[in-house]
Protein backbone atom coordinates (compact mmCIF):
# COMPACT_ATOMS: atom_id res chain seq x y z
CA UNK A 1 0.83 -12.68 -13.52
CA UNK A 2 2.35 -15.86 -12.93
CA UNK A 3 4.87 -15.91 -15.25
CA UNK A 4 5.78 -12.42 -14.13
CA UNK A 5 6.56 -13.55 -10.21
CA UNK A 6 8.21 -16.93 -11.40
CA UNK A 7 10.44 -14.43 -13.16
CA UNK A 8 10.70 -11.84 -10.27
CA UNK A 9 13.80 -12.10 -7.44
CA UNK A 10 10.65 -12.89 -4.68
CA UNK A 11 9.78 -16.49 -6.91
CA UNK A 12 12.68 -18.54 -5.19
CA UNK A 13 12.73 -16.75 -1.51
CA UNK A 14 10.50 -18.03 1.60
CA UNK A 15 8.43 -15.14 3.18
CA UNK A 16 8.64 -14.85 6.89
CA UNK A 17 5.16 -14.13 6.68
CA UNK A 18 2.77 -14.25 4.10
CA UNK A 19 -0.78 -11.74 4.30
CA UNK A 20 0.39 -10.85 7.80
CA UNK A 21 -3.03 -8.84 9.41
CA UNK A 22 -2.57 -5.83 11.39
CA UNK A 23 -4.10 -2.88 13.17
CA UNK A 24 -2.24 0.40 13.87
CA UNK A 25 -3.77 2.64 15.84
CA UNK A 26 -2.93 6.36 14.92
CA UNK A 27 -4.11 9.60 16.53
CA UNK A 28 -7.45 7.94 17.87
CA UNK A 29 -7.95 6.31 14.45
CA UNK A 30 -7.33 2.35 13.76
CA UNK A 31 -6.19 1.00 10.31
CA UNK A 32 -6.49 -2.21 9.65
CA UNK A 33 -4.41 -3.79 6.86
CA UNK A 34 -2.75 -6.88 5.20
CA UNK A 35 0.71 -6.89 3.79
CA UNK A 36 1.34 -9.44 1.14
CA UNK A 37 4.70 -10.90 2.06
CA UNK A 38 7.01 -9.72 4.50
CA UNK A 39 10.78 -11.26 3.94
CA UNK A 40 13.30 -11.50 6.40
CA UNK A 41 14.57 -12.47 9.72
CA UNK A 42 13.02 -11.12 13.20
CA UNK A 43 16.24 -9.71 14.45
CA UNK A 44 17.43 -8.46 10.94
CA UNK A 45 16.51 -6.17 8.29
CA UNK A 46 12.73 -6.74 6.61
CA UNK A 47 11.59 -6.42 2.93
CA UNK A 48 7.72 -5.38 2.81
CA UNK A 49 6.56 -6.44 -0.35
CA UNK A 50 3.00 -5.63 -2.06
CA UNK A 51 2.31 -7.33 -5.34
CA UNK A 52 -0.07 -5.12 -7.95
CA UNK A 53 -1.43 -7.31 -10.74
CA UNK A 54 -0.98 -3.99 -12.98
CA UNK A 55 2.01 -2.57 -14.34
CA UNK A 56 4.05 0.22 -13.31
CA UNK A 57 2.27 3.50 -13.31
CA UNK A 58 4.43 5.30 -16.01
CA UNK A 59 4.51 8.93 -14.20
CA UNK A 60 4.81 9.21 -10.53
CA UNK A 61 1.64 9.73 -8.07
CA UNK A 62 2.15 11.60 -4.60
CA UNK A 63 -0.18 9.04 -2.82
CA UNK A 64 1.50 5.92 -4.85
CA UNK A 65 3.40 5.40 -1.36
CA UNK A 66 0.78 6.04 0.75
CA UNK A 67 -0.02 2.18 1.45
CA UNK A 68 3.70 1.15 1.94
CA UNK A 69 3.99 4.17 4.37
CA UNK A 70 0.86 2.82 6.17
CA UNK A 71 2.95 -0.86 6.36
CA UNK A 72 6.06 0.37 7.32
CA UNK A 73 4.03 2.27 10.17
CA UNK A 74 3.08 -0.92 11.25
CA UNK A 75 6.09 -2.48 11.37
CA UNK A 76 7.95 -0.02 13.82
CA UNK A 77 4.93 0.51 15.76
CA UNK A 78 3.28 -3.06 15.91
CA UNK A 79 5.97 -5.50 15.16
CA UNK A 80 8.89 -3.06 16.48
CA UNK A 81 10.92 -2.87 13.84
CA UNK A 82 13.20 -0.29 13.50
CA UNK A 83 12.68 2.37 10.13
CA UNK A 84 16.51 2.12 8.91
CA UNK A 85 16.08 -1.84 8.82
CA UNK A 86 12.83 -2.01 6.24
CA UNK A 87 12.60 -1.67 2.75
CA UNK A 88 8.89 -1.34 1.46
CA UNK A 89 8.56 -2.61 -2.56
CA UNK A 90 5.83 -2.57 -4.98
CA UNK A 91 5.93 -5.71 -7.62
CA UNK A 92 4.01 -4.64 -10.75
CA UNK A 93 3.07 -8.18 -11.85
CA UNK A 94 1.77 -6.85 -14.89
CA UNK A 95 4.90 -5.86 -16.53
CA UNK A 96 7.56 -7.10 -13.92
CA UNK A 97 8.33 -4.07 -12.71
CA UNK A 98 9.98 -3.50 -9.52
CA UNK A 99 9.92 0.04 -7.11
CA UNK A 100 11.33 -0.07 -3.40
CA UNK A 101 12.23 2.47 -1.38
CA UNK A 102 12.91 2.93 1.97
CA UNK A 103 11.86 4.60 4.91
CA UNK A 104 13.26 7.96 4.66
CA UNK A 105 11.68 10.13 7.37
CA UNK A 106 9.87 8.16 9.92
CA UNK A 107 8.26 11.54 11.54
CA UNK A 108 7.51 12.66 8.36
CA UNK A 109 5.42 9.85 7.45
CA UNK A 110 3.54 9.64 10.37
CA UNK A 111 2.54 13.29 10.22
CA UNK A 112 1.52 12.56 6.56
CA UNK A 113 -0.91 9.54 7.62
CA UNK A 114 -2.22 11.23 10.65
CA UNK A 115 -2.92 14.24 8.45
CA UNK A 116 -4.80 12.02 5.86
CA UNK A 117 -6.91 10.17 8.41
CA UNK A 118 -7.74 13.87 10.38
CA UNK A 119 -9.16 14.72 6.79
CA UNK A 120 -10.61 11.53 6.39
CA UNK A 121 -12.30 11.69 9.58
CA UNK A 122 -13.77 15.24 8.80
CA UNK A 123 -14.85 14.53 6.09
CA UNK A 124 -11.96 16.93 4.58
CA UNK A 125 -11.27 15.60 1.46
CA UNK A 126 -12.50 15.44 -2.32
CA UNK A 127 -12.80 12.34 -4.52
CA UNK A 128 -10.48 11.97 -7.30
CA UNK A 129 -12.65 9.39 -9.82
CA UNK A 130 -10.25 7.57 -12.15
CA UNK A 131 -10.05 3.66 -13.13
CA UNK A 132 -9.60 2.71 -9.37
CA UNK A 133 -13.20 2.98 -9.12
CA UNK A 134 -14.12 0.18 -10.93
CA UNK A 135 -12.64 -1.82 -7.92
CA UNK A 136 -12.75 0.35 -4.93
CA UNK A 137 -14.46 -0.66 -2.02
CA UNK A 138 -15.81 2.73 -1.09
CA UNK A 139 -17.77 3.52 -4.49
CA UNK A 140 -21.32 2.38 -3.15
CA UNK A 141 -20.65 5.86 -1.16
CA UNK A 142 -19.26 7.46 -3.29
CA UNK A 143 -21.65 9.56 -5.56
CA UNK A 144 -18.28 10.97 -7.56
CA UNK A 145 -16.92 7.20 -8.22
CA UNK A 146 -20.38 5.95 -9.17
CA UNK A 147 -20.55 8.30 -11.65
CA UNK A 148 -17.18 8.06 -13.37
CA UNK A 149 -17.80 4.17 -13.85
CA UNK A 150 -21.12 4.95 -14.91
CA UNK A 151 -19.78 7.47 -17.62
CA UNK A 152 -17.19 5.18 -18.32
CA UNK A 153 -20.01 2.72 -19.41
CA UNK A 154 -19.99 0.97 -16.12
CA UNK A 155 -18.25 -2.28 -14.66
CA UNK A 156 -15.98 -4.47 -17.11
């Protein structure tokens, strides 16, 4: 992993901040969150980078943005910044592998949040059970993820 960031573009630049905390309230719900580095200049455009000791996920997931759309969320509505100055990156530190986009329809991705914590909230949702349960926080409630590990042959 650390070969992979020594090799990466982030290895020589200085964060502006560095597991920056935050809590974004949306539609009567709060998430609370920590983005790994943020690089950049307060009056200027910001890179929101999350590092994933894994590699690149070879096919592409509709929630695989859902955590950079939560940060760049924050960053318009907690630290003000504006959408057309971020760009929100994964770092696969596993293989090196490098996937940034940015934000592309501010609205959009609100309404997309909001509509995941509304099902969230009403309980409106059904467990997907896959490798991520090994490590997810939820799994001691989560009869669905207990199971899969447990079929799986349980923790590594």
């Amino acid at each position: 992993l650390r070969s992979a960031f020594l090799a990466s573009r982030f290895a020589s630049a200085v964060p502006r901040f560095v597991e920056r905390s935050f809590l974004l309230p949306v539609e009567g719900f709060v998430v609370s969150g920590r983005i790994d580095a943020i690089f950049g200049q307060d009056d200027g455009p910001w890179e929101v980078v999350d590092y994933k000791t894994g590699r690149r996920p070879t096919s592409d997931d509709a929630l695989a943005r859902t955590q950079l759309d939560v940060y760049a969320l924050a960053c318009i509505d907690v630290w003000r910044k504006r959408s057309d100055d971020l760009t929100l990156t994964y770092l696969y530190l596993g293989d090196g592998g490098e996937v940034s986009h940015r934000v592309d329809d501010e609205a959009a991705i609100r309404e997309r949040v909001a509509a995941w914590l509304r099902g969230i909230g009403g309980g409106a949702y059904e467990p997907t059970p896959g490798p991520q349960c090994r490590w997810c926080d939820f799994r001691p409630f989560c009869d669905a993820g207990r199971a899969w590990v447990e079929a799986e042959g349980g923790d590594p």
